[in-house]
Protein backbone atom coordinates (compact mmCIF):
# COMPACT_ATOMS: atom_id res chain seq x y z
CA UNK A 1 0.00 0.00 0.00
CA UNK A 2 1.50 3.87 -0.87
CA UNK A 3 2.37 5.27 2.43
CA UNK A 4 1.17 9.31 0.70
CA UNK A 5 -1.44 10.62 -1.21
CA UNK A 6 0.08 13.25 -2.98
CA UNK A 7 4.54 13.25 -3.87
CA UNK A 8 5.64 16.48 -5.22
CA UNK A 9 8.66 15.51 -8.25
CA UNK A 10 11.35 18.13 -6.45
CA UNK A 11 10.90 16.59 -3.56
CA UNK A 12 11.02 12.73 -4.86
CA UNK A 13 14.14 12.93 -6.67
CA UNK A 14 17.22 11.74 -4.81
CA UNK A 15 15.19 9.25 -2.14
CA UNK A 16 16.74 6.18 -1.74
CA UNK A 17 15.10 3.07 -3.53
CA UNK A 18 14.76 -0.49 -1.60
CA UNK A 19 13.89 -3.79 -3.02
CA UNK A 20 11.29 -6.00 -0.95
CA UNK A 21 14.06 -7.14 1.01
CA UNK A 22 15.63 -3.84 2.07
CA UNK A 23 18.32 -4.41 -0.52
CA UNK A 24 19.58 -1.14 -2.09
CA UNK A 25 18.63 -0.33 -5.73
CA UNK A 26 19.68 3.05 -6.43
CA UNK A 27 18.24 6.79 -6.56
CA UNK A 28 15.20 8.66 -8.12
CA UNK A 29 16.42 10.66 -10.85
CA UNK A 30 13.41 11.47 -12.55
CA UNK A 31 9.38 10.91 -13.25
CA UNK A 32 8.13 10.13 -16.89
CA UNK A 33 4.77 11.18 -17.64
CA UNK A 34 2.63 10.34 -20.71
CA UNK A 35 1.42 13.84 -22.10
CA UNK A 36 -2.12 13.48 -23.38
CA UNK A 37 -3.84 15.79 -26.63
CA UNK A 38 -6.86 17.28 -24.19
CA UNK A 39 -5.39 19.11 -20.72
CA UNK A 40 -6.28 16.03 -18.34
CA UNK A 41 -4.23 15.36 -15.80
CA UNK A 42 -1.17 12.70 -17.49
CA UNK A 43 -0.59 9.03 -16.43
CA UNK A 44 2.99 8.95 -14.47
CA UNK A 45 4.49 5.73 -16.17
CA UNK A 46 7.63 5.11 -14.37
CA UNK A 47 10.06 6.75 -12.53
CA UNK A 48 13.92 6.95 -13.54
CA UNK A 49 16.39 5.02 -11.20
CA UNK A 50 20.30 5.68 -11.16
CA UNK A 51 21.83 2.51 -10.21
CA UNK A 52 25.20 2.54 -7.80
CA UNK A 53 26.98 1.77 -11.46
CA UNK A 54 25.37 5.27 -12.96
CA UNK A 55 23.19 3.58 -15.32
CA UNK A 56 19.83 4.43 -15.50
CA UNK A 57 16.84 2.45 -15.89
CA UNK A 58 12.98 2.69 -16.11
CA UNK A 59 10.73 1.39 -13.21
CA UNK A 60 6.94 1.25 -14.09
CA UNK A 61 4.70 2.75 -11.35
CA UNK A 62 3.12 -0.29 -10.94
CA UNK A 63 6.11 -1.68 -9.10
CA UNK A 64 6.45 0.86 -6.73
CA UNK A 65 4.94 -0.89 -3.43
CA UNK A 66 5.65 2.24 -1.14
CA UNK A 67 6.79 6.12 -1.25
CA UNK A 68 7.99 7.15 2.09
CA UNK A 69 9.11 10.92 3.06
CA UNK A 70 12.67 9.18 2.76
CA UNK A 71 12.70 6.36 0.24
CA UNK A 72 10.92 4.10 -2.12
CA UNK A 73 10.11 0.63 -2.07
CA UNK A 74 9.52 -1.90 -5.19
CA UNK A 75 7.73 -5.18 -5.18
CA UNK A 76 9.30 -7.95 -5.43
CA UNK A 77 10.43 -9.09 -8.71
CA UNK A 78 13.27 -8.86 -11.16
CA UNK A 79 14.44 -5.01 -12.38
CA UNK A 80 14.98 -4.51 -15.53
CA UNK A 81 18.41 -2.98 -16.58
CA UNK A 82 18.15 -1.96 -19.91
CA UNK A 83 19.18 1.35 -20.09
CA UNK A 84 16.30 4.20 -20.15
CA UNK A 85 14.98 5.39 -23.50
CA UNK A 86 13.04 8.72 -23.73
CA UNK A 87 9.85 7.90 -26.01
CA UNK A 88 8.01 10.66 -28.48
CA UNK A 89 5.61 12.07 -25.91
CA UNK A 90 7.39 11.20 -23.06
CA UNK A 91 8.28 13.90 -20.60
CA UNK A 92 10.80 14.18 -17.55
CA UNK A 93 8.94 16.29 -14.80
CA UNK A 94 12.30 16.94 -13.53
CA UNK A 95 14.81 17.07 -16.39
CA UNK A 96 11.91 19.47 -18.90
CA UNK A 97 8.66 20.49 -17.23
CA UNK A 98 10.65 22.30 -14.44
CA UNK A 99 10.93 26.02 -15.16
CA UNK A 100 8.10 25.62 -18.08
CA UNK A 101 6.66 28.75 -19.20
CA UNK A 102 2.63 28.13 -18.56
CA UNK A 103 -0.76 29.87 -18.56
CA UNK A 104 -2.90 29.90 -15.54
CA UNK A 105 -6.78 29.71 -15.62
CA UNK A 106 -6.98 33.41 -15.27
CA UNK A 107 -4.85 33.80 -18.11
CA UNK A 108 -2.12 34.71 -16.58
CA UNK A 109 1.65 34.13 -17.37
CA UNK A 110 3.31 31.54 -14.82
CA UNK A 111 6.39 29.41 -14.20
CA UNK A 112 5.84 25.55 -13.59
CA UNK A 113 8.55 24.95 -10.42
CA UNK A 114 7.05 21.32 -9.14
CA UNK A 115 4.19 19.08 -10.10
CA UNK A 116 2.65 16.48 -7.57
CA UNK A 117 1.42 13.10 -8.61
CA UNK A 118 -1.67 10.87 -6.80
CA UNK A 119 -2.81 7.16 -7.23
CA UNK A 120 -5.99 6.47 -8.86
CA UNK A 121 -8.06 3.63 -7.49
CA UNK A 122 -6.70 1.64 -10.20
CA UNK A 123 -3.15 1.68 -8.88
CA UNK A 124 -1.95 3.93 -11.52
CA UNK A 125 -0.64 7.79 -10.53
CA UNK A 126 -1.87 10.79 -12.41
CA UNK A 127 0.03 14.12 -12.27
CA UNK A 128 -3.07 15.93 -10.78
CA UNK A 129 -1.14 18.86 -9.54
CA UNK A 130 1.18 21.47 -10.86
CA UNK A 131 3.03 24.44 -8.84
CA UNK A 132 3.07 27.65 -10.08
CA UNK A 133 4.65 31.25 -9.43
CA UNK A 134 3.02 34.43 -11.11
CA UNK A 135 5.48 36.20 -13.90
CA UNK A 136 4.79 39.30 -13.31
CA UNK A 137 7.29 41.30 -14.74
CA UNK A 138 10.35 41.47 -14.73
CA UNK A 139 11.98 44.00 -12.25
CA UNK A 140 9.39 43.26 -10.09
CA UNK A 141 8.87 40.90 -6.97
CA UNK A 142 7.73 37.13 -7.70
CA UNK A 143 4.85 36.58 -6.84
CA UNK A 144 3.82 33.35 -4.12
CA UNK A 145 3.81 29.74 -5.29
CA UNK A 146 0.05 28.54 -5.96
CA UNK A 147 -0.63 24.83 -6.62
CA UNK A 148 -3.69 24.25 -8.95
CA UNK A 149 -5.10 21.32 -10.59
CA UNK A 150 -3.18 20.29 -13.92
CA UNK A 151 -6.10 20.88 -15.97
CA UNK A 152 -6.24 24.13 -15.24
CA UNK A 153 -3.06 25.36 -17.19
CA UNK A 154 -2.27 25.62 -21.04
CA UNK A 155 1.19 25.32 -22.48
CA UNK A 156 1.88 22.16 -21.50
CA UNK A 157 1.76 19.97 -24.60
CA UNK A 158 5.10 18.13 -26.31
CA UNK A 159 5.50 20.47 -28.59
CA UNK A 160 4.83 23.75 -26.22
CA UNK A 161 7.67 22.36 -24.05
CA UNK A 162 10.07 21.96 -26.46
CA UNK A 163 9.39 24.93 -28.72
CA UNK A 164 9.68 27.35 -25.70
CA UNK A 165 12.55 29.32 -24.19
CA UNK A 166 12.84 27.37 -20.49
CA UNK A 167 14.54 29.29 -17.43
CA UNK A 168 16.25 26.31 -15.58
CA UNK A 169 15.84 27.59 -12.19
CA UNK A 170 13.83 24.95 -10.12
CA UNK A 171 16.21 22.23 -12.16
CA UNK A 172 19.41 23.89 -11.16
CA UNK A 173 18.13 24.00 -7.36
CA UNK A 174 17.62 20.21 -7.41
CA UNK A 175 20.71 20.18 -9.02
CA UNK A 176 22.40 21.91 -5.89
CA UNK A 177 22.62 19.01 -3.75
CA UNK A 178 24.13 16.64 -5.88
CA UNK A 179 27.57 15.28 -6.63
CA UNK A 180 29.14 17.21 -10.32
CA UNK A 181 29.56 13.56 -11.35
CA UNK A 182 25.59 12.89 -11.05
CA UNK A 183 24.83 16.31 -12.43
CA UNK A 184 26.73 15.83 -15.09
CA UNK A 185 25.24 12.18 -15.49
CA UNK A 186 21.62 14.36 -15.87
CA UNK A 187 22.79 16.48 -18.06
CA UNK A 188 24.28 14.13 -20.54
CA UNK A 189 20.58 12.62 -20.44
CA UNK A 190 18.71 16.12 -21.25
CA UNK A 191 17.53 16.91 -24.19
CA UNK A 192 20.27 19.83 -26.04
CA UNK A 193 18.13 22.63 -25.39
CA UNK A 194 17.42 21.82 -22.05
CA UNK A 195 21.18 21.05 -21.49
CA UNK A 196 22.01 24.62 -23.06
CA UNK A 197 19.40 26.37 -20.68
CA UNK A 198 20.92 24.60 -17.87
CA UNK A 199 24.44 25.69 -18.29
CA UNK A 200 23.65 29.12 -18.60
CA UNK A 201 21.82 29.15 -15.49
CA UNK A 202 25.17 27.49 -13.75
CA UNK A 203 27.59 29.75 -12.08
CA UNK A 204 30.90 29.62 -13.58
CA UNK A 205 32.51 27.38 -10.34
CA UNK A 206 29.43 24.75 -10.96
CA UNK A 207 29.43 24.74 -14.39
CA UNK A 208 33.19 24.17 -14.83
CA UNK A 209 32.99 21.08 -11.82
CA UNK A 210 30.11 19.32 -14.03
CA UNK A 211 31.95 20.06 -17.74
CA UNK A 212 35.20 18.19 -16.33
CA UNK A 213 32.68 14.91 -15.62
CA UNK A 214 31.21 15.34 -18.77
CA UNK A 215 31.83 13.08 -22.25
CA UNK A 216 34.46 15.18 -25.03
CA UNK A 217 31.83 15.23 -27.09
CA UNK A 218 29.61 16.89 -24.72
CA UNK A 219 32.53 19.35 -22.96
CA UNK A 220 33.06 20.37 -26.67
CA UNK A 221 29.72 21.27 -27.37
CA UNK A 222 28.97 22.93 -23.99
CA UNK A 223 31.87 25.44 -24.62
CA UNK A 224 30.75 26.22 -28.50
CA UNK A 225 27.73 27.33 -27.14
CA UNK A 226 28.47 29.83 -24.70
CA UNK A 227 30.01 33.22 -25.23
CA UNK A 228 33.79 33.50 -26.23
CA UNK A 229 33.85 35.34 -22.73
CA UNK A 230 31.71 33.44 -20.70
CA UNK A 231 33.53 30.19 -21.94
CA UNK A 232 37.30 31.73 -20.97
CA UNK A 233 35.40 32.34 -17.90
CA UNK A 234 34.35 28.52 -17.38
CA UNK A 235 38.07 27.39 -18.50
CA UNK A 236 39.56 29.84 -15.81
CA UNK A 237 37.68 27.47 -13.30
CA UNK A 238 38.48 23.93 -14.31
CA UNK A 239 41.23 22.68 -13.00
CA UNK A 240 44.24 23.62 -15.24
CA UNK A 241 45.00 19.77 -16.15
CA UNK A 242 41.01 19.18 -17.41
CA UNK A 243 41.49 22.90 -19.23
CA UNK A 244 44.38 22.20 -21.35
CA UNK A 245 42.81 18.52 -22.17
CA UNK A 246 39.72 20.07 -23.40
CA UNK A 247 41.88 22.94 -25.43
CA UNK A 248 43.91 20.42 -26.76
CA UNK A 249 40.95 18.74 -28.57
CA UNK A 250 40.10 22.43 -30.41
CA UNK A 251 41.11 24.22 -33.76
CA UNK A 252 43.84 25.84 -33.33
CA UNK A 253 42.19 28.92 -33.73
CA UNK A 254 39.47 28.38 -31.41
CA UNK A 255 42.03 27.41 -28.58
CA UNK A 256 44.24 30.16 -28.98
CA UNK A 257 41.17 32.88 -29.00
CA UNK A 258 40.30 31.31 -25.79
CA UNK A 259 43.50 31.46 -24.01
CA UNK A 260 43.82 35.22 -24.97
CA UNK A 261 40.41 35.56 -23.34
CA UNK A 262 41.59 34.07 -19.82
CA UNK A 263 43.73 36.46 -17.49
CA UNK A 264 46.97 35.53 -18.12
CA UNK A 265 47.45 34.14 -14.41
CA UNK A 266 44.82 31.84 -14.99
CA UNK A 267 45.88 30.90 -18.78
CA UNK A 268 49.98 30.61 -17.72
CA UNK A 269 49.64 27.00 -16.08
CA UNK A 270 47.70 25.93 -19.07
CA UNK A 271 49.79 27.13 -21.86
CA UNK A 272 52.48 25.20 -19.52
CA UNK A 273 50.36 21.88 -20.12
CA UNK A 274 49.74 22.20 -23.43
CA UNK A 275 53.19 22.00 -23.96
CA UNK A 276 53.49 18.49 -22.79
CA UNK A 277 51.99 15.43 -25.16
CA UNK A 278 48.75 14.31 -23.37
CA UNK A 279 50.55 10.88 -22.58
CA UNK A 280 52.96 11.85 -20.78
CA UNK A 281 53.59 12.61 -16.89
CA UNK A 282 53.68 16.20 -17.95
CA UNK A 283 50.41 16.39 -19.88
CA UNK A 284 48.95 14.52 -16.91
CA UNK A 285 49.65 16.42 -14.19
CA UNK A 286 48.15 19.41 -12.37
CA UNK A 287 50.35 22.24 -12.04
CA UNK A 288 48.88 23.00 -8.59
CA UNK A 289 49.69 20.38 -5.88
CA UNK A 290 50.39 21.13 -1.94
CA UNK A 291 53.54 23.13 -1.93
CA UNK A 292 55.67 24.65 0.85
CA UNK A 293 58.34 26.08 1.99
CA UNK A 294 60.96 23.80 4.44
CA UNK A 295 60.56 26.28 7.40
CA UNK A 296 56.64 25.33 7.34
CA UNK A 297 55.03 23.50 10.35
CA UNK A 298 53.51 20.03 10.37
CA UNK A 299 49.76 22.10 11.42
CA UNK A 300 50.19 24.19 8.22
CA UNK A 301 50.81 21.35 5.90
CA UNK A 302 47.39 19.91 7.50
CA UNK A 303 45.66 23.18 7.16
CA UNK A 304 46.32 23.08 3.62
CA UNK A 305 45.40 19.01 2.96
CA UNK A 306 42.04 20.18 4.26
CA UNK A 307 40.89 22.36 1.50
CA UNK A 308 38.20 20.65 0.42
CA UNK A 309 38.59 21.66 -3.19
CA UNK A 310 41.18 19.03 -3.09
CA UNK A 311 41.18 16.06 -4.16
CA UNK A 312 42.22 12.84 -1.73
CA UNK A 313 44.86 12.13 -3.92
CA UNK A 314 46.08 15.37 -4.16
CA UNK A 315 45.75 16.11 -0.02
CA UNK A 316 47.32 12.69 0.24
CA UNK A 317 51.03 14.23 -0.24
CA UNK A 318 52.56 17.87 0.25
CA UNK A 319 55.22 18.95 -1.41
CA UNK A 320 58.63 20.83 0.17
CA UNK A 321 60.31 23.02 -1.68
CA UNK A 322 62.54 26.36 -2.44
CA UNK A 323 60.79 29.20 -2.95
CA UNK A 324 58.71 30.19 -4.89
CA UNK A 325 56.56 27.38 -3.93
CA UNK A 326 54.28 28.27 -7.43
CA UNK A 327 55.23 25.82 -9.99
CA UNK A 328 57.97 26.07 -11.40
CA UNK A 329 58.84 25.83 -8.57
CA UNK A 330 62.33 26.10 -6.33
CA UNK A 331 64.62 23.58 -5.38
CA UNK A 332 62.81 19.77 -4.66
CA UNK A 333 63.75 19.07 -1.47
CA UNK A 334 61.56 15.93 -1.17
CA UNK A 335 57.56 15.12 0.00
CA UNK A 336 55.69 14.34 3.07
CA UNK A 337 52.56 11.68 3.15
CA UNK A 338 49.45 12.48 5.08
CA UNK A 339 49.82 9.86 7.13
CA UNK A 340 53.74 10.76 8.88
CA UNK A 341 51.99 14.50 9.22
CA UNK A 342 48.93 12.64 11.04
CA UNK A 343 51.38 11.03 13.48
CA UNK A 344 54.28 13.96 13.93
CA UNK A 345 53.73 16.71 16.28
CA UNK A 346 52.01 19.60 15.23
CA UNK A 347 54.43 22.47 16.08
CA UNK A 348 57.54 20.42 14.24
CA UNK A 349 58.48 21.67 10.25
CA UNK A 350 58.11 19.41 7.58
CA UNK A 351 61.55 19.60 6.41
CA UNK A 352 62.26 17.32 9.44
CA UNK A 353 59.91 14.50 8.42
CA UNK A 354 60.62 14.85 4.56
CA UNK A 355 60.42 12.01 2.37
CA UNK A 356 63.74 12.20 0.43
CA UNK A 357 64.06 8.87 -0.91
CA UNK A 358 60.44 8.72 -3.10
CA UNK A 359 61.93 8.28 -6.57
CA UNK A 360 59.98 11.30 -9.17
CA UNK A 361 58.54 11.76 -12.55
CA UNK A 362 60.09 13.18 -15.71
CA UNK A 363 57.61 15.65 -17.53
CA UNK A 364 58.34 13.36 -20.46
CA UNK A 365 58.04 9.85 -19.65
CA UNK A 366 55.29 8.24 -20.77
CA UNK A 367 52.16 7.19 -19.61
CA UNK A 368 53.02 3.30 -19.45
CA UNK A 369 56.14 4.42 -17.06
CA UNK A 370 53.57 6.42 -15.15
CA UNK A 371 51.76 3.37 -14.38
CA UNK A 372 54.01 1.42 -13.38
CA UNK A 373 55.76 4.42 -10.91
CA UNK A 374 51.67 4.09 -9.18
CA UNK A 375 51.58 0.62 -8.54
CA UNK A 376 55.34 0.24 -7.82
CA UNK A 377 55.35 2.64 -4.69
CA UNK A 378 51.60 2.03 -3.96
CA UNK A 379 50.78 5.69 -4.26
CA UNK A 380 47.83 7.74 -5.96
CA UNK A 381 49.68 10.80 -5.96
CA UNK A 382 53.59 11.72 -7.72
CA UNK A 383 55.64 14.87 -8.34
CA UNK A 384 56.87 15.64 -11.59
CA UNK A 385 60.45 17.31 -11.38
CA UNK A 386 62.78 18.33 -14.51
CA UNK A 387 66.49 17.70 -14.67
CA UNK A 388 67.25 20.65 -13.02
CA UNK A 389 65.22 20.22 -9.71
CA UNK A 390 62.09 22.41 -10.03
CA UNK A 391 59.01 20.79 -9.17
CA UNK A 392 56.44 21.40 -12.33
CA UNK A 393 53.76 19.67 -10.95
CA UNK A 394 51.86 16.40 -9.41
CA UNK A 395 50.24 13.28 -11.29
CA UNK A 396 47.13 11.94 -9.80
CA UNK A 397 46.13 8.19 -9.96
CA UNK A 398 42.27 9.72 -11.16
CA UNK A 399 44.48 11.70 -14.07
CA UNK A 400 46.21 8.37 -14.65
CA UNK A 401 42.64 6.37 -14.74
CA UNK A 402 41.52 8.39 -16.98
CA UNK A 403 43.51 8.28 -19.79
CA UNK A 404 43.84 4.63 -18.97
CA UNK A 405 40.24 4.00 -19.68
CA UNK A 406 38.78 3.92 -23.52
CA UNK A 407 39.00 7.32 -24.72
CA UNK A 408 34.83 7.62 -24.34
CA UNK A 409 34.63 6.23 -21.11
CA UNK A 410 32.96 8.64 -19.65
CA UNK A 411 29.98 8.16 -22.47
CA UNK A 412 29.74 4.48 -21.83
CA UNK A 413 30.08 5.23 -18.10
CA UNK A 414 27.10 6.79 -18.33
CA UNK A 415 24.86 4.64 -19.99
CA UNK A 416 26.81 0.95 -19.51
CA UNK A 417 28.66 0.69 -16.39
């Protein structure tokens, strides 16, 4: 028996989903809804599911058992996997009626920000509700939320959704909550105008997290359609490693308008990059690991492994140096793991717990050495050093793993893994 009555989509996607058993299944995603050719409230046909592997799949309502304020329940039964399809005259609630320009009763402009579904006596659901807020105007105030019945708003056919400009809005608050990996996931899985309205509603930081988790193909795409400015912008944010990668798959032209675009602070690391064949340790690396100077303490070293803009690989080692401590930087004295600064006091300097032995990279050698470096010293992080003792950088065992993988992993991730 369904534990509610009513299930607002905002509010369902991201709950938990259980098999009969308990057993974990995966996420809501999304709701797909069969539009009709009158205005009667639409049959819900299924939800979406993410699966711990990031594929998604397609549910029918009719084996949902039980939707709880914090997760869903199926009946027992086999799932199928087969990876979801978007029909003609399906619609996501989430991914494209979010945000939908609509027409109230009254006759008044609106914006659709969440639609609630109910069971019939038959067992099936019918999106029998629909959130609205008043546009009225645009310098001015918005106007309350107001849930009506579905039947009471026009602009909701197939075609009205898709011909219309969309704000994005309500999607990109959903969005807020979730990993850049999944958002990127959902993105991949939008319709292109939907993904385009999307981005532009990202700030730069967000949008530059997801583009790094998305497929080439996609990342490519994404920056063609923004501004020349906004897109410099975008690059400026990515991590100068997953810049230069995505620069380095552009016309000439195209990349070098780009980097003329970005401040030259910003641009310097990647032009630095770029210089390096992909394959190598110094096409791999980032040019901005944990770096100090010898007279640091073991409590500042810490303080910096906690930014949580790093990654764990990168907060697993700092890095001791010369000054400057910018890359290039001075003299490589050596490294220190996390785990000798977790067990060292916390007023001693890291040039007395140094690391001097850890054999390092060559900007040039290639990605097979690379490997082998990783799983030689058991490490997922490595600095990069030329032949004259500057440190230039640190590999990453996730920079590694990804150019380890099939070149459209990421694109098969998404819909096979």
């Amino acid at each position: 028996m369904v534990a509610v009555n009513r299930v607002f989509a905002a509010q369902l996607a991201g709950l938990p989903v259980f098999g009969p058993d308990g057993e974990s299944i995966g996420k809501v995603r999304d709701l797909v809804i069969g539009l009709r050719v009158d205005r009667q409230p639409p049959r819900v046909l299924g939800l979406v599911l993410e699966l711990a592997t990031r594929r998604r799949i397609f549910v029918p309502m009719l084996r949902v058992t039980s939707i709880e304020p914090n997760a869903v329940t199926l009946a027992t039964g086999t799932v199928n996997l087969r990876h979801f399809h978007q029909r003609t005259n399906e619609v996501l609630v989430v991914g494209e009626l979010l945000d939908a320009r609509v027409r109230t009763g009254a006759g008044a402009d609106a914006v659709l920000v969440d639609a609630a579904m109910e069971p019939t006596r038959t067992r099936d659901w019918r999106m029998t509700r629909v959130a609205v807020r008043e546009r009225t105007g645009r310098l001015s105030r918005r106007g309350p939320v107001q849930v009506v019945r579905w039947e009471e708003l026009t602009g909701l056919s197939v075609t009205e959704i898709a011909g219309q400009p969309q704000g994005a809005q309500h999607l990109v608050a959903v969005f807020e909550t979730m990993r850049a990996a999944d958002v990127a996931l959902a993105l991949h899985g939008l319709p292109v105008k939907r993904r385009y309205e999307v981005a532009e509603a990202l700030d730069d930081e967000r949008l530059a997290d997801v583009i790094e988790e998305l497929p080439e193909d996609d990342q490519k795409d994404l920056l063609a359609h923004l501004d020349e400015e906004r897109a410099a912008d975008v690059l400026e944010a990515m991590n100068p490693d997953d810049a230069a990668d995505l620069l380095a798959e552009l016309p000439e032209r195209d990349k070098d308008r780009l980097l003329d675009l970005m401040q030259p602070e910003e641009s310097a690391p990647v032009k630095r990059l770029l210089e390096y064949s992909f394959d190598t340790a110094g096409g791999l690396m980032t040019p901005e690991p944990v770096v100090l100077a010898p007279d640091a303490t073991v409590a500042e070293a810490l303080a910096h492994v906690r930014n949580p803009d790093l990654t764990p690989a990168l907060a697993s080692m700092v890095f001791v140096c010369r000054p400057p401590t910018a890359t290039p930087t001075g003299r490589y004295l050596g490294c220190v793991h996390i785990q000798r600064l977790l067990r060292e006091p916390p007023s001693d300097l890291v040039a007395g717990v140094l690391d001097t032995d850890l054999a390092t990279l060559a900007p040039d050698a290639s990605l097979s050495e690379v490997t082998r470096y990783f799983a030689a010293y058991n490490l997922v992080c490595g600095p990069v050093v030329d032949e004259t003792d500057h440190l230039l950088g640190a590999v990453s065992v996730d920079d590694v793993l990804d150019h380890l993988l099939p070149d459209n992993w990421r694109e098969t991730g998404l819909t096979h893994a």
